[in-house]
Protein backbone atom coordinates (compact mmCIF):
# COMPACT_ATOMS: atom_id res chain seq x y z
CA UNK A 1 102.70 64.64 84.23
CA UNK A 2 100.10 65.55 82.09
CA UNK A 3 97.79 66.00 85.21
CA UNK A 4 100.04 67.70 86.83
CA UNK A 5 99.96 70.44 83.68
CA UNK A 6 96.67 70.24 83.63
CA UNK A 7 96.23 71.62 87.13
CA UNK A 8 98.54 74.12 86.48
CA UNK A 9 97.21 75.58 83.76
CA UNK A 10 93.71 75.71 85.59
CA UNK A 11 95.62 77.40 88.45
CA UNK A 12 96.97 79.45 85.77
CA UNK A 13 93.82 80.53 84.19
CA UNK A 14 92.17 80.98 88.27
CA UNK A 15 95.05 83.56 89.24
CA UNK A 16 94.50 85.12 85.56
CA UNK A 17 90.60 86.11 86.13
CA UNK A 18 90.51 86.75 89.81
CA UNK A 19 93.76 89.49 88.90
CA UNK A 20 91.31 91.03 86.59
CA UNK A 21 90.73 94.76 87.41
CA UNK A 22 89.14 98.16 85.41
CA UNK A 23 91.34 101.41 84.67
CA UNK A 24 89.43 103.92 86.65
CA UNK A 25 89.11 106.71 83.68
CA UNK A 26 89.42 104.87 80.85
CA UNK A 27 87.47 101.37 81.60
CA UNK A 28 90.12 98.85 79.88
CA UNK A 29 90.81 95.54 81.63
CA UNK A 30 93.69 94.72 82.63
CA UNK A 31 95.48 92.04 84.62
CA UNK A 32 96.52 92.99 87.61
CA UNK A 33 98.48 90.35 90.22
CA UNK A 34 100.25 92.58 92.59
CA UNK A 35 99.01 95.18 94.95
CA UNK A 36 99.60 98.76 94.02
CA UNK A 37 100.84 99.88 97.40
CA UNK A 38 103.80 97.85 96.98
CA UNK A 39 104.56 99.04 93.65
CA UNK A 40 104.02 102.30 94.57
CA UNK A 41 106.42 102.25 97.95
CA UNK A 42 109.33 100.60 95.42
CA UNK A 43 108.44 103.91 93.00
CA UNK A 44 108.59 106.53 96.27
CA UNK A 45 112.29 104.96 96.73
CA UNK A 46 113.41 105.61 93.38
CA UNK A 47 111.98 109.05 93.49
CA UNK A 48 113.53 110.26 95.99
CA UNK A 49 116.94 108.62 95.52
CA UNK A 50 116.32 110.27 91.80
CA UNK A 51 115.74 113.54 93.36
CA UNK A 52 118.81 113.27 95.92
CA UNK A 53 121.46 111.95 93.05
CA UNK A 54 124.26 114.45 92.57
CA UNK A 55 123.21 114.33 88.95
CA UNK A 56 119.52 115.68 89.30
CA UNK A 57 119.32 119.43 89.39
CA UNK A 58 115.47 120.64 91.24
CA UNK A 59 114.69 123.87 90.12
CA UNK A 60 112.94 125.74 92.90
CA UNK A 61 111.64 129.67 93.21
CA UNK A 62 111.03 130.13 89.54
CA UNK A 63 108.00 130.67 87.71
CA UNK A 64 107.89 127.77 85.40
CA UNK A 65 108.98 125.54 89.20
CA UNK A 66 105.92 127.09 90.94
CA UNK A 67 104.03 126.65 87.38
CA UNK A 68 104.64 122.86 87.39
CA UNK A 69 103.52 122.36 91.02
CA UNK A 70 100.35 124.43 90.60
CA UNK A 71 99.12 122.58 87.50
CA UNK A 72 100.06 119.38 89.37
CA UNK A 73 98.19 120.06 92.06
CA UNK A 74 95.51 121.11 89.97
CA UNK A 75 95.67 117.77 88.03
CA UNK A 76 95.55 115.81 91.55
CA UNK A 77 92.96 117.57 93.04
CA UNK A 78 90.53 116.61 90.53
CA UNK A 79 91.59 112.96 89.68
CA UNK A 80 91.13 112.89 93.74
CA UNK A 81 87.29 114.41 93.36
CA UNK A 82 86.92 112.38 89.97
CA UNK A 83 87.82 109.51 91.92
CA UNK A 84 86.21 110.18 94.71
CA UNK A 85 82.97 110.54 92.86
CA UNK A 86 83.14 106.93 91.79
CA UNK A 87 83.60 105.75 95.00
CA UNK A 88 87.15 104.43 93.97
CA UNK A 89 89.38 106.87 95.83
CA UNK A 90 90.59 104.16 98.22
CA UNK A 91 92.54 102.29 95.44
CA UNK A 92 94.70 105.32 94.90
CA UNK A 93 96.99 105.47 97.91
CA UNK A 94 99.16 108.53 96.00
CA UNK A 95 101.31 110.66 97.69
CA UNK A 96 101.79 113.42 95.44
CA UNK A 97 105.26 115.33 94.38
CA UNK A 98 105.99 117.17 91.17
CA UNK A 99 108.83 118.66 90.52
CA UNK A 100 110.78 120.51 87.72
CA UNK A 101 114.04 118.95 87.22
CA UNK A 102 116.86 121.37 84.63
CA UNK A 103 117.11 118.58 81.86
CA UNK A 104 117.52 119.37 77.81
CA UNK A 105 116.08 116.43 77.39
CA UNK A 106 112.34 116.70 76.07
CA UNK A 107 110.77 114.68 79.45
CA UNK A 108 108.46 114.16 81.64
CA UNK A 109 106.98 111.21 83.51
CA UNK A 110 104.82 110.18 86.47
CA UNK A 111 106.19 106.85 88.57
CA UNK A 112 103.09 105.06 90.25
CA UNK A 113 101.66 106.65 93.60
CA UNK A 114 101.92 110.19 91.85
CA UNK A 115 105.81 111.14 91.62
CA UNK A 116 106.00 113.53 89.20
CA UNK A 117 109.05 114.91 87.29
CA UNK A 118 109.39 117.44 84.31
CA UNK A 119 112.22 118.20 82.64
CA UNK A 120 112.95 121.43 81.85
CA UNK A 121 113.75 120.67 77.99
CA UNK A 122 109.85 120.35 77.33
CA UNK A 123 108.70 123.69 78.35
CA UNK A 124 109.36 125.40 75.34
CA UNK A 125 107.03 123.02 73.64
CA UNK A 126 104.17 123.11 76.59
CA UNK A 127 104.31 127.06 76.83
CA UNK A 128 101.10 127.73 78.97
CA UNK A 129 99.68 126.04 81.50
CA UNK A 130 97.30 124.33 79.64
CA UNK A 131 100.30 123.19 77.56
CA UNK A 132 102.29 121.41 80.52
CA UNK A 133 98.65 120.62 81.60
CA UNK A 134 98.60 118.28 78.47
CA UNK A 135 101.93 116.75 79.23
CA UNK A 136 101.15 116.09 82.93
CA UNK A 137 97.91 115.06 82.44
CA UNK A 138 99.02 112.58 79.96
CA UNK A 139 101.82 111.22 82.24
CA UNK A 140 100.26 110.88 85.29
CA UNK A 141 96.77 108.98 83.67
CA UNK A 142 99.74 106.66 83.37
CA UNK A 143 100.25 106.22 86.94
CA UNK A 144 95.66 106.76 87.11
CA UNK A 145 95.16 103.91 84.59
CA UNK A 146 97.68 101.99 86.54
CA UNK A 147 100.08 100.83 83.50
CA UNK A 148 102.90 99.82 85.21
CA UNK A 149 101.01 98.03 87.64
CA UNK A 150 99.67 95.70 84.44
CA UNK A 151 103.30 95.90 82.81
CA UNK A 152 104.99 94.46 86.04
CA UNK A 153 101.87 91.77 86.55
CA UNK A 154 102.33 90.73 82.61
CA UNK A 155 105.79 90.06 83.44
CA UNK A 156 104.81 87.64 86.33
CA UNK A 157 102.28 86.05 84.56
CA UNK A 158 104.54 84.97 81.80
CA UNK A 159 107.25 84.01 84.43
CA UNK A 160 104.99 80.92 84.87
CA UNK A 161 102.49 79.27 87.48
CA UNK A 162 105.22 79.04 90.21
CA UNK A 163 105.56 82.83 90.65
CA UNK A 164 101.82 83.65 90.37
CA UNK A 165 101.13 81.23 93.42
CA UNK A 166 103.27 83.14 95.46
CA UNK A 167 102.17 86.41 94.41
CA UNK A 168 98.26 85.00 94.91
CA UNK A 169 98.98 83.53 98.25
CA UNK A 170 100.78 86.75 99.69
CA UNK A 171 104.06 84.81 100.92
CA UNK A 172 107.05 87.27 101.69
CA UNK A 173 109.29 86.35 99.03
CA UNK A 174 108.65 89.14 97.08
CA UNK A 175 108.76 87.47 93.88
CA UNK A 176 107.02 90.38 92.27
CA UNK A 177 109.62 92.35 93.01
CA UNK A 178 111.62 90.18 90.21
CA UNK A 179 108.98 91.05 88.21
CA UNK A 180 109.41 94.83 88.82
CA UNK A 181 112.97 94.52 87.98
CA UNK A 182 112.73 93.05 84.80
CA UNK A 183 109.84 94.93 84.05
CA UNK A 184 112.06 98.59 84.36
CA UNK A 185 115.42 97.26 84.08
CA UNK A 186 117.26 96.73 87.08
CA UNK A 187 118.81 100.58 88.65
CA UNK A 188 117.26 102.29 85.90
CA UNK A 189 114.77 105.01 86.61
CA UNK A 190 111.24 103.77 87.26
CA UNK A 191 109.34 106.52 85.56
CA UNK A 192 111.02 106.29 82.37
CA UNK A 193 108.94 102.75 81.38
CA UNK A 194 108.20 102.44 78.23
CA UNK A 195 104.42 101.87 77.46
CA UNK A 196 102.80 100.24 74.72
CA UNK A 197 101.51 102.36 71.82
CA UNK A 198 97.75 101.38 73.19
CA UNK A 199 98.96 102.34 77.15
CA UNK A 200 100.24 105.67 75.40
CA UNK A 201 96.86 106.12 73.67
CA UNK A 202 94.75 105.11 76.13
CA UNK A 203 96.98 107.97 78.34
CA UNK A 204 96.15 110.21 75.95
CA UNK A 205 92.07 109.87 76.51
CA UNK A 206 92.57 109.50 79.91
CA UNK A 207 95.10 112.73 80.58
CA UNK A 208 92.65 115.12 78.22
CA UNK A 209 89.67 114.00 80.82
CA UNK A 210 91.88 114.59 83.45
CA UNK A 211 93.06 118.15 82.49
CA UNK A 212 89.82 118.96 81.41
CA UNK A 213 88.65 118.45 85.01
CA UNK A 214 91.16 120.08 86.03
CA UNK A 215 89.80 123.18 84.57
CA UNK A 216 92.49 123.42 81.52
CA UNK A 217 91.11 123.61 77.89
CA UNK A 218 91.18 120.17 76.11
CA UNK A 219 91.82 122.18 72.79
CA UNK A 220 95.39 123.36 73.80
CA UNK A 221 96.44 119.24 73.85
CA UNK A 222 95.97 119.35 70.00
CA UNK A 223 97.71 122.55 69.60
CA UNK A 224 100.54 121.07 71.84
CA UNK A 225 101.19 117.78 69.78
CA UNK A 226 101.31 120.15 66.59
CA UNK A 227 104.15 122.15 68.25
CA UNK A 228 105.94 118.41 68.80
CA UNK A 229 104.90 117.38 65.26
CA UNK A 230 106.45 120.69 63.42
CA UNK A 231 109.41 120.23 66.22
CA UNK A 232 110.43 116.70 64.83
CA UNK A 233 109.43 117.87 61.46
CA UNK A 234 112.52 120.33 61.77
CA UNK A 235 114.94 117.48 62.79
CA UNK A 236 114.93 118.37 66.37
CA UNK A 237 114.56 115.19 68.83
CA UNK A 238 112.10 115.14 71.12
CA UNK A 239 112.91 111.75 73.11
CA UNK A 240 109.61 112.37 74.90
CA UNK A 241 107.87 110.81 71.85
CA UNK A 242 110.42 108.30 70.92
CA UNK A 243 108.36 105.21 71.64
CA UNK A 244 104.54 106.98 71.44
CA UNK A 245 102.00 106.75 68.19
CA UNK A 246 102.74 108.77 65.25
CA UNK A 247 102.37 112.61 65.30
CA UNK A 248 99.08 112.43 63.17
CA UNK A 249 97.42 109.43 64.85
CA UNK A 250 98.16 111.13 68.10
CA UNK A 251 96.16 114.41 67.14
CA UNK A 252 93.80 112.93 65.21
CA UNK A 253 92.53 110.88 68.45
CA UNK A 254 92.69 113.52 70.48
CA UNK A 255 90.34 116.18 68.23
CA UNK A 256 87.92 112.95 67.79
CA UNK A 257 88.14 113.02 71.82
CA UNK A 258 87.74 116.29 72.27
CA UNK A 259 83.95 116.56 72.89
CA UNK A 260 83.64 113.84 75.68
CA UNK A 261 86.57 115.79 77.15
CA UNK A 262 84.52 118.85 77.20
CA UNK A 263 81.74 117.21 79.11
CA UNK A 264 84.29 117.36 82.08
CA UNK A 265 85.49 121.15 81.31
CA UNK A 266 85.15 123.51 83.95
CA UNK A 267 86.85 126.72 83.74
């Protein structure tokens, strides 16, 4: 018996190392034991049976609509480049969407593969572009940095030996998929994951980078987490921040970040 732990710990430890991978912005390790096409197909799925429940309200032909899918776009197209650049593009199978859903709720969130949704509760806070810029930059160097991707493989990693093997050896039983499902909570929305305080952090370095590039003034993210700080301050709820750093770490990070983000500014 005791050999028999023994090998499976080893077999552990293999599966561990070799599922090692680098967030493309960022550079953190993390462990990664599934492929990201497969958790990105489950996340197109739930996006668009998100988009077609009777619940979900699209708001089309308005300005802050066309506002959300021009920044978006704006956002992708220079991940893409930035991407690109590094000869890493290939890892990023996305399929972009963004969309602005009517929603008091103060929201917004990126599922992996680039499905984008913003609620309509968080534009008084973003007012500009460079605003919901911050906000969309942040969510989807979520989706960049793959988090959920290391959330999901976390979860099958502490399921034990038995489930790594078959995610290692590529078998059809979809075990990860288990994984997934614990991971968001079985029928609830895939975008709305919550991160650890480090993934939110780490999303913060990574989204000012990626707005920067995107031609949108790193500056305005400070100015935007002040509105949400003097928000909360005044008893109003912002859910977006619910489970994120504190208000003054948050800023704090991001003005200490703000002159490696301006290395990538291009107005």
């Amino acid at each position: 018996m005791k050999r028999l732990f023994n090998y499976a710990a080893v077999l552990l430890l293999g599966a561990v190392v070799a599922g090692c991978a680098t967030s493309a912005i960022t550079g953190r390790k993390y462990l990664k034991l599934v492929d990201s096409s497969a958790i990105n197909d489950q996340a197109a799925l739930a996006y668009k049976e998100f988009l077609s429940n009777s619940s979900t309200k699209v708001v089309t032909g308005t300005a802050n609509a066309t506002a959300v899918k021009r920044v978006g776009n704006d956002i992708a197209a220079a991940t893409m480049r930035f991407l690109k650049e590094r000869g890493i593009a290939d890892r990023y199978n996305f399929n972009w969407e963004f969309n602005l859903i009517q929603n008091d709720e103060v929201n917004a969130w990126c599922m992996p593969g680039g499905k984008v949704a913003v609620f309509t509760g968080i534009l008084p806070f973003t007012g500009t572009d460079a605003g919901l810029a911050t906000v969309m930059g942040h969510e989807i160097a979520h989706a960049i940095e793959e988090h959920s991707v290391a959330q999901v493989s976390n979860k099958i990693a502490a399921q034990g030996i038995g489930q790594i093997i078959g995610v290692a050896s590529a078998t059809t039983d979809n075990k990860w998929l288990d994984a997934l499902n614990l991971t968001y909570g079985i029928g609830a929305p895939i975008g709305m994951l919550k991160f650890s305080r480090d993934d939110e952090l780490a999303a913060d370095k990574a989204g000012l980078i990626i707005m920067a590039m995107a031609g949108y003034d790193p500056n305005q993210a400070v100015k935007f987490w002040e509105r949400m700080a003097s928000a909360k301050s005044g008893n109003q709820p912002a859910e977006w921040t619910s489970t994120h750093p504190s208000d003054a770490r948050r800023i704090t990070q991001l003005q200490s970040l703000i002159p490696e983000a301006m290395k990538y500014y291009k107005k």
